[in-house]
PDB file of N, CA and C in Angstrom:
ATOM      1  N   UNK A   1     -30.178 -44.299 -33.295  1.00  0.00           N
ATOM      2  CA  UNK A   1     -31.071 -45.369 -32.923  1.00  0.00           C
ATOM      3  C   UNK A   1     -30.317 -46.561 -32.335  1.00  0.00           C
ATOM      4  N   UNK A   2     -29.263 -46.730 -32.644  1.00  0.00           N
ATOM      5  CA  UNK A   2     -28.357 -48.121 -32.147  1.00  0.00           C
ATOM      6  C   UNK A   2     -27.942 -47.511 -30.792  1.00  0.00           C
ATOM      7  N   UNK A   3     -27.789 -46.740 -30.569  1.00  0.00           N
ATOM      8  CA  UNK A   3     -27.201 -46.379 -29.112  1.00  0.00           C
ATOM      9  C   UNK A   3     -28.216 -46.490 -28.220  1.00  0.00           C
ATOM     10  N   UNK A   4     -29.622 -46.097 -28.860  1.00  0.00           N
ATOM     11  CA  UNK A   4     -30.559 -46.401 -28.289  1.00  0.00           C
ATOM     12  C   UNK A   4     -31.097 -47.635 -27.933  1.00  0.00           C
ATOM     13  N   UNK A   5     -30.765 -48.782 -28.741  1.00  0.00           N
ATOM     14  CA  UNK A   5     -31.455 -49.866 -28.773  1.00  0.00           C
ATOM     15  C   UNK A   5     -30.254 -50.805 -27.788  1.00  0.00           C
ATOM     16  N   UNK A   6     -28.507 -50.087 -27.545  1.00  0.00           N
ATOM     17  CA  UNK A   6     -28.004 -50.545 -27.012  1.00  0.00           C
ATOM     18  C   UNK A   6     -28.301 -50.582 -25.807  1.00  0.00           C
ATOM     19  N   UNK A   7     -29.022 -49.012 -25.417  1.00  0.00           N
ATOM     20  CA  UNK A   7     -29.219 -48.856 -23.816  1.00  0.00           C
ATOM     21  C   UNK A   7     -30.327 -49.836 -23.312  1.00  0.00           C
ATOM     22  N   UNK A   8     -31.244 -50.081 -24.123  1.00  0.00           N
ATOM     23  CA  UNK A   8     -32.476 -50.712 -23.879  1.00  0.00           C
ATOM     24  C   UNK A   8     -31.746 -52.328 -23.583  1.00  0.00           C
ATOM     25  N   UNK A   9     -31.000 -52.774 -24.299  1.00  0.00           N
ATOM     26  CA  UNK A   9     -30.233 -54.046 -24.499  1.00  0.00           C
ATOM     27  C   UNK A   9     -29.486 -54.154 -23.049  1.00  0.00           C
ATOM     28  N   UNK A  10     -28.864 -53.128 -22.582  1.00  0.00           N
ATOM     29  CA  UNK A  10     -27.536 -53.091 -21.307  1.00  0.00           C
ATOM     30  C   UNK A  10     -28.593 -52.909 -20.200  1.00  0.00           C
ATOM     31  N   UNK A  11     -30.436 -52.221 -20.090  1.00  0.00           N
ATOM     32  CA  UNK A  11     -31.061 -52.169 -19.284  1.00  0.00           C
ATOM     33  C   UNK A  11     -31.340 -53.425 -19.051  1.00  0.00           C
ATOM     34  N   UNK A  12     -31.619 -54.232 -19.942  1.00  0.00           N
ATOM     35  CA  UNK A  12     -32.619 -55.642 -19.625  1.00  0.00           C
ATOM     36  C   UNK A  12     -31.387 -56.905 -19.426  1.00  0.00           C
ATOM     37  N   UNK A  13     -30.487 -56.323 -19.351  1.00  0.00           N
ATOM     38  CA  UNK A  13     -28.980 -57.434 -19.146  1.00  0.00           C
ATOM     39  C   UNK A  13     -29.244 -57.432 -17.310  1.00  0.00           C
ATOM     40  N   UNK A  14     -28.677 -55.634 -16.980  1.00  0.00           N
ATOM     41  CA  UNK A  14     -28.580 -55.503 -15.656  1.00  0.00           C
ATOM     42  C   UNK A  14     -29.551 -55.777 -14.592  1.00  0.00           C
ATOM     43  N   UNK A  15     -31.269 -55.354 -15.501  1.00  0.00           N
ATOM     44  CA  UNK A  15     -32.299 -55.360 -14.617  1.00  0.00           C
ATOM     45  C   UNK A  15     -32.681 -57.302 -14.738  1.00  0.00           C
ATOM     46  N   UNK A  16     -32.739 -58.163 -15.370  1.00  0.00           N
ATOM     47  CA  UNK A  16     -32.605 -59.085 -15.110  1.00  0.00           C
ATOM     48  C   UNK A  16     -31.236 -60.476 -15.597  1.00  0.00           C
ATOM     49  N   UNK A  17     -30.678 -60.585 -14.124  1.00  0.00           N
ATOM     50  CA  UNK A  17     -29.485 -61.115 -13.925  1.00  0.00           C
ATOM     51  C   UNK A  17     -29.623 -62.170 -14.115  1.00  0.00           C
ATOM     52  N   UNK A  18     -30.632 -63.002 -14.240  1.00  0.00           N
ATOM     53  CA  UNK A  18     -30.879 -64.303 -14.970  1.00  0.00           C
ATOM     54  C   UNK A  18     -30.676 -64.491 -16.325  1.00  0.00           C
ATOM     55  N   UNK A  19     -30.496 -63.490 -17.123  1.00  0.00           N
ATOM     56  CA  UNK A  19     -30.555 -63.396 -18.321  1.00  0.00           C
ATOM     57  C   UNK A  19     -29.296 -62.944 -18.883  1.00  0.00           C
ATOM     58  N   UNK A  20     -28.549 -62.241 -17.993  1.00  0.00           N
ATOM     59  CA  UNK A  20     -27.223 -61.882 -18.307  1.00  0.00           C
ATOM     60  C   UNK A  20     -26.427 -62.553 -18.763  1.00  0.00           C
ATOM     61  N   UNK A  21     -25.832 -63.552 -18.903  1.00  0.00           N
ATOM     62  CA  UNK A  21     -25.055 -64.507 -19.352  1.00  0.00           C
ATOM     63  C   UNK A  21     -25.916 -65.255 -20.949  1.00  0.00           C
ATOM     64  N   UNK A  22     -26.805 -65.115 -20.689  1.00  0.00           N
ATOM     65  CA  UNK A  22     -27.973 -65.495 -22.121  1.00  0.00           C
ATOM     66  C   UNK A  22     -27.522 -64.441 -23.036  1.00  0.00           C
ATOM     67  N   UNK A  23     -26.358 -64.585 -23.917  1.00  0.00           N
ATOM     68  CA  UNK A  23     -26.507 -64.107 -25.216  1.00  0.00           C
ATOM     69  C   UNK A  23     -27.004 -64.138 -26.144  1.00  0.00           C
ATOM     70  N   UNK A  24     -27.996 -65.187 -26.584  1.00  0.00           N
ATOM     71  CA  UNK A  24     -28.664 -66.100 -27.464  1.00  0.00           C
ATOM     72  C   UNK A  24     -29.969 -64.642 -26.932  1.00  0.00           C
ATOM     73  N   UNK A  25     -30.009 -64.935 -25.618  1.00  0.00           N
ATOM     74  CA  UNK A  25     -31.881 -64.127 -25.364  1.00  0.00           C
ATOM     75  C   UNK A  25     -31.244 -62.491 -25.887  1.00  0.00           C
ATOM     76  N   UNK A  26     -30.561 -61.976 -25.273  1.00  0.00           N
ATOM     77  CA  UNK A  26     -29.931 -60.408 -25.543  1.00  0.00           C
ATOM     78  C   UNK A  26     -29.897 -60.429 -27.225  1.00  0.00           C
ATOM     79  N   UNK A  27     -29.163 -61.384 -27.797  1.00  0.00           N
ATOM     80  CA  UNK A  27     -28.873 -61.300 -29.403  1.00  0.00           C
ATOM     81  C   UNK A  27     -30.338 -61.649 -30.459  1.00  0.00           C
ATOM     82  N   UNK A  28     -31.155 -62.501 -29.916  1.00  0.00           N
ATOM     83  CA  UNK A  28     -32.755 -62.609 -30.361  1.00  0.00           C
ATOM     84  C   UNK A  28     -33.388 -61.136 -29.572  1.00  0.00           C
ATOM     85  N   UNK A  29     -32.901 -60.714 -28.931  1.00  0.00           N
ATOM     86  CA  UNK A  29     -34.374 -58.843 -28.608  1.00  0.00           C
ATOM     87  C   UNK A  29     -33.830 -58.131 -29.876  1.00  0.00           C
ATOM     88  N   UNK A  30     -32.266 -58.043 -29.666  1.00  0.00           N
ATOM     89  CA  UNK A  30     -32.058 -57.054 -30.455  1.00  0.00           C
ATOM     90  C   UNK A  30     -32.505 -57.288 -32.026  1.00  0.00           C
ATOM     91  N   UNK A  31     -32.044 -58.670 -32.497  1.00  0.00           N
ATOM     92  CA  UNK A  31     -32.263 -59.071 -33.804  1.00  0.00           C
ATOM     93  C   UNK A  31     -33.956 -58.890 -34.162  1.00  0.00           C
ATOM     94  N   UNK A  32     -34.485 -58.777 -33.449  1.00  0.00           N
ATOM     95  CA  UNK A  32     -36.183 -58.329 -33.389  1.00  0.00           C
ATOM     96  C   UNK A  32     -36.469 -57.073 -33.089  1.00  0.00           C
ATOM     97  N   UNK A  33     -35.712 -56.310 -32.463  1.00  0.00           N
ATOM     98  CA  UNK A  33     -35.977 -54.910 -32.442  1.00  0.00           C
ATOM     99  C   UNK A  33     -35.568 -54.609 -33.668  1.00  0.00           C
ATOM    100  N   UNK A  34     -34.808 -54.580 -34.253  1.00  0.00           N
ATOM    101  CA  UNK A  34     -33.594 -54.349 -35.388  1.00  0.00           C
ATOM    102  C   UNK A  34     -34.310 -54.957 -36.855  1.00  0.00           C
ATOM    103  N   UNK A  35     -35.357 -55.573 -36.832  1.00  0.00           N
ATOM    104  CA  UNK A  35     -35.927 -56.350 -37.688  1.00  0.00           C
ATOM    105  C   UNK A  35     -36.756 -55.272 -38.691  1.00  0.00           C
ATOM    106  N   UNK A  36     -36.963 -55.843 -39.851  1.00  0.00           N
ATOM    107  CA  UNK A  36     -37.327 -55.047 -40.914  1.00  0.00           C
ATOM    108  C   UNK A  36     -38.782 -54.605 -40.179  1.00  0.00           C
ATOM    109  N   UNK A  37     -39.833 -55.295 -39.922  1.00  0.00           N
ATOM    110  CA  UNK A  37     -40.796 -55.004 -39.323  1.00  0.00           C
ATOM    111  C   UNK A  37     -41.362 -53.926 -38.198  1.00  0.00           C
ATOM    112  N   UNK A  38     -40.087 -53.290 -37.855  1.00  0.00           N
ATOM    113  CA  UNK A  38     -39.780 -52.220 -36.536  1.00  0.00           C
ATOM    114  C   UNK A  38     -39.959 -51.011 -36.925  1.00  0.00           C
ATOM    115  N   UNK A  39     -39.775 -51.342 -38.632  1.00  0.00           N
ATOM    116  CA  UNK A  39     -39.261 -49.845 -38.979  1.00  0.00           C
ATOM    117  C   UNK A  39     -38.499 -48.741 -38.607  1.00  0.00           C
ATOM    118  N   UNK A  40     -37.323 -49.656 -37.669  1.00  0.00           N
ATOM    119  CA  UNK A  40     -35.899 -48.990 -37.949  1.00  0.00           C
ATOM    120  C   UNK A  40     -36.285 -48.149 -36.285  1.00  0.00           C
ATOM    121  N   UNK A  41     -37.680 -48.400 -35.747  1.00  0.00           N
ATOM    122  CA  UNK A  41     -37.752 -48.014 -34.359  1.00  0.00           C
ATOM    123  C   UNK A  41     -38.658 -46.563 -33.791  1.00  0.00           C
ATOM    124  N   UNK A  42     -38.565 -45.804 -35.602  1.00  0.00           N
ATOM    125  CA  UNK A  42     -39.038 -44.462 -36.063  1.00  0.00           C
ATOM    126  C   UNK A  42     -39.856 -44.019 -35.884  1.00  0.00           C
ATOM    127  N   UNK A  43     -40.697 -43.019 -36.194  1.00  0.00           N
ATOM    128  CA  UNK A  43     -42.230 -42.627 -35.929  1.00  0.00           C
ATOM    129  C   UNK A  43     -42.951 -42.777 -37.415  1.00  0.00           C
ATOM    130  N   UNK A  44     -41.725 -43.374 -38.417  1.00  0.00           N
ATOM    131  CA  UNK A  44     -42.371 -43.310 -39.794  1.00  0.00           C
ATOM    132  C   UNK A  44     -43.186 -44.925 -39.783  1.00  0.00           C
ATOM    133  N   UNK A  45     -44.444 -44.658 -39.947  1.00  0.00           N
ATOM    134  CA  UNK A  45     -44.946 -46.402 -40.503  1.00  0.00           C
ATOM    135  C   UNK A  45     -45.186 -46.826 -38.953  1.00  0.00           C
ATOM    136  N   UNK A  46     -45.256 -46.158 -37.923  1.00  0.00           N
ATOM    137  CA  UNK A  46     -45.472 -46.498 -36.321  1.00  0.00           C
ATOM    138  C   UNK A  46     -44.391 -47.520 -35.757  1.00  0.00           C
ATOM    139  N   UNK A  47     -42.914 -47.099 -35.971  1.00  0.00           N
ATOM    140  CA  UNK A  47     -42.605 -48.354 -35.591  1.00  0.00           C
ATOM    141  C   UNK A  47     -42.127 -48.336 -33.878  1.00  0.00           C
ATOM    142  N   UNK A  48     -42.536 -47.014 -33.966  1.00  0.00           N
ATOM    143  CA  UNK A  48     -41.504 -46.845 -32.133  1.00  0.00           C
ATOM    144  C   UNK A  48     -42.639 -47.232 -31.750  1.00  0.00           C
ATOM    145  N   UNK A  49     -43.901 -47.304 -32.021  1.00  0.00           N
ATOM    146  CA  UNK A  49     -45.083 -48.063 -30.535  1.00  0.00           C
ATOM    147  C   UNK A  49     -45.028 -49.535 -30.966  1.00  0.00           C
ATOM    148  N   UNK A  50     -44.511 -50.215 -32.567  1.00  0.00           N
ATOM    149  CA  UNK A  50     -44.793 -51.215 -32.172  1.00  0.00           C
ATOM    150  C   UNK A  50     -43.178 -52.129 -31.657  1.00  0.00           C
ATOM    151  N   UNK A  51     -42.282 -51.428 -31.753  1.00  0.00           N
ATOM    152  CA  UNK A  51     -41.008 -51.541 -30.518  1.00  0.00           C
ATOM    153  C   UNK A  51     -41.854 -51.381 -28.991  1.00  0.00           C
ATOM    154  N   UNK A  52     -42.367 -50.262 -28.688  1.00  0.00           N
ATOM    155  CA  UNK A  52     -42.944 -49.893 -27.312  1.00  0.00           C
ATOM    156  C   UNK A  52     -43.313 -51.396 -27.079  1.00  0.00           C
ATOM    157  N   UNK A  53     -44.525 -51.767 -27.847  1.00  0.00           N
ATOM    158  CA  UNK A  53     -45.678 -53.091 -27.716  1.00  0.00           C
ATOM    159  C   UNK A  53     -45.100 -54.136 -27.353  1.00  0.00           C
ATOM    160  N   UNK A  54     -44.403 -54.350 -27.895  1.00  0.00           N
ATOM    161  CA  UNK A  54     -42.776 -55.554 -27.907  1.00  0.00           C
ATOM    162  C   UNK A  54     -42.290 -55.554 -26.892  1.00  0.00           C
ATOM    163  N   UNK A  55     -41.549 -54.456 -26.583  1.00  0.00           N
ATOM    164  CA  UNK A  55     -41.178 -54.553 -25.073  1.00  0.00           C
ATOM    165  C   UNK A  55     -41.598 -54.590 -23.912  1.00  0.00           C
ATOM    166  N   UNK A  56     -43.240 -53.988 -24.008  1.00  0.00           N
ATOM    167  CA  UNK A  56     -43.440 -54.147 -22.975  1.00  0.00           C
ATOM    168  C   UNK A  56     -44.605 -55.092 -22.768  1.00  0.00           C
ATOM    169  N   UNK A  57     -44.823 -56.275 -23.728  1.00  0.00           N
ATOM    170  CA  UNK A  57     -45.307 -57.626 -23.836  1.00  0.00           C
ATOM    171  C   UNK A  57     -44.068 -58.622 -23.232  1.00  0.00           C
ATOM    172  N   UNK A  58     -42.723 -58.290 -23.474  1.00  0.00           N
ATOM    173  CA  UNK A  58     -41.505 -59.155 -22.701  1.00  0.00           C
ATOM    174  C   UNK A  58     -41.518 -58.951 -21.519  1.00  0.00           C
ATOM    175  N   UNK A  59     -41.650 -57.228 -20.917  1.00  0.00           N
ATOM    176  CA  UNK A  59     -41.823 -56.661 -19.340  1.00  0.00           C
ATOM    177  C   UNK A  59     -43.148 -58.214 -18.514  1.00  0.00           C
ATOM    178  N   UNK A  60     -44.140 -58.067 -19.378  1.00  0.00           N
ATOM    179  CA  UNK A  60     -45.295 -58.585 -18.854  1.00  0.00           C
ATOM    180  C   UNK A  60     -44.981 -59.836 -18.703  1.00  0.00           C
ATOM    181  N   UNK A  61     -44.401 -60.754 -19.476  1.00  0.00           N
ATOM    182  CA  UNK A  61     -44.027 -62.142 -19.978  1.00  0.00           C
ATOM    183  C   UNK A  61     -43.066 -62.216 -18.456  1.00  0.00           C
ATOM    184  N   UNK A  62     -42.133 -61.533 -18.324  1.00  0.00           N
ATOM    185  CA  UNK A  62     -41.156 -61.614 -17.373  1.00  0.00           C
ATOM    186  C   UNK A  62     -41.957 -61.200 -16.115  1.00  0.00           C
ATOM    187  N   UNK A  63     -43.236 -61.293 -15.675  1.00  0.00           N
ATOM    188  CA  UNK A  63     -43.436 -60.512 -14.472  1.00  0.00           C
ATOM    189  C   UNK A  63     -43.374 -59.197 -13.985  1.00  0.00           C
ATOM    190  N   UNK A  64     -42.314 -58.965 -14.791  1.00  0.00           N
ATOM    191  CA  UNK A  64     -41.849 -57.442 -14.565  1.00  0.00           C
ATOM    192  C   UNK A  64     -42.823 -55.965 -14.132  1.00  0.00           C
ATOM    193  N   UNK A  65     -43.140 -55.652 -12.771  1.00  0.00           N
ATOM    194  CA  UNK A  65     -44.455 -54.811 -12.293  1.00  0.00           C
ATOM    195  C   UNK A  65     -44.651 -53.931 -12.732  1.00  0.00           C
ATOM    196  N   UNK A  66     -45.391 -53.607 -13.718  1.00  0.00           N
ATOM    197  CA  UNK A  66     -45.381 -52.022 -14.356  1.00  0.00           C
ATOM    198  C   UNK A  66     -45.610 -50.744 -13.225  1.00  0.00           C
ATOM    199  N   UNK A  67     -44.763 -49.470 -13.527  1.00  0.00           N
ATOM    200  CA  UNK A  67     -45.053 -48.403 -12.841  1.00  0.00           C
ATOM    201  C   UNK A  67     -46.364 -47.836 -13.038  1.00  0.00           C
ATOM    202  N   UNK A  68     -47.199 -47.666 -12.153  1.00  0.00           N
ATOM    203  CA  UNK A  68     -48.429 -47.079 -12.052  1.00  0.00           C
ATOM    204  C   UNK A  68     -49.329 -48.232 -12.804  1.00  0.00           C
ATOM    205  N   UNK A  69     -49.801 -47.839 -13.794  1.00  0.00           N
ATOM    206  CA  UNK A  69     -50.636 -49.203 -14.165  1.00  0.00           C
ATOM    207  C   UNK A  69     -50.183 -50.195 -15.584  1.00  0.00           C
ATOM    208  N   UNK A  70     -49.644 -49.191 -16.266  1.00  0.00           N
ATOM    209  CA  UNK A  70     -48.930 -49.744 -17.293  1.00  0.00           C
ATOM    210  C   UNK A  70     -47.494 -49.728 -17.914  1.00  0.00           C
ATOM    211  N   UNK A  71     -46.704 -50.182 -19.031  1.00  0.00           N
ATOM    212  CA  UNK A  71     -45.379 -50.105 -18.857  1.00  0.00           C
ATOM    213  C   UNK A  71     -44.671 -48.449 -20.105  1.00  0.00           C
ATOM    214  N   UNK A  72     -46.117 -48.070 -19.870  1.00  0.00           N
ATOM    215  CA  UNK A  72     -45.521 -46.716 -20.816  1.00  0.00           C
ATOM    216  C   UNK A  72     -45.763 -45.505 -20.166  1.00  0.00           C
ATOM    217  N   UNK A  73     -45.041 -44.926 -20.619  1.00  0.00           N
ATOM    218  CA  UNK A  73     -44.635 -42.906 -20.111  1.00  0.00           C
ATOM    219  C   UNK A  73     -44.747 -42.205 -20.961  1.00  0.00           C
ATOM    220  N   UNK A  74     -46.239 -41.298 -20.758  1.00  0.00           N
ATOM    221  CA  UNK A  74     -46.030 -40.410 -21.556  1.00  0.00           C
ATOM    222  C   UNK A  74     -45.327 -38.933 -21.910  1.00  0.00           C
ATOM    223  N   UNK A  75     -44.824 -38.997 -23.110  1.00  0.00           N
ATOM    224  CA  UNK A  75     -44.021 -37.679 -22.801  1.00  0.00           C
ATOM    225  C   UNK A  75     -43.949 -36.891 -24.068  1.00  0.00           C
ATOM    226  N   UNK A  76     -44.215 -35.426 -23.942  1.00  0.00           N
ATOM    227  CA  UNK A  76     -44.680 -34.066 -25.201  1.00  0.00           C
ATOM    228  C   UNK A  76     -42.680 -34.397 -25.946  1.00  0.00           C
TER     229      UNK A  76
END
């Protein structure tokens, strides 16, 4: 899960360069992804949709254009 939450962390560094140098913003996602409330990110207790929800309420916050109509992919 940390490797995971790193990639998500190194995506939103590169995809917005305004923010790159903001360690404070990078070190507050993660400390909130990472938060007891996430449930560790899992499918136990729903916590990977409400990580999903999270992130892609920041996508929206940032402008950021969702693909097709919204910022999720579904996948079996």
């Amino acid at each position: 899960m940390k490797k995971r939450l790193l990639v998500v962390a190194a995506w939103l560094v590169f995809t917005f360069p305004c923010f790159s140098q903001n360690i404070t913003f990078v070190r507050g996602l993660i400390d909130t992804l990472t938060s007891p409330g996430f449930h560790g990110r899992g499918y136990v207790q729903d916590g990977e949709k409400t990580a999903a929800k999270y992130i892609a309420g920041k996508l929206e916050k940032l402008h950021v254009k969702p693909f097709k109509n919204n910022y999720f992919q579904q996948f079996n």
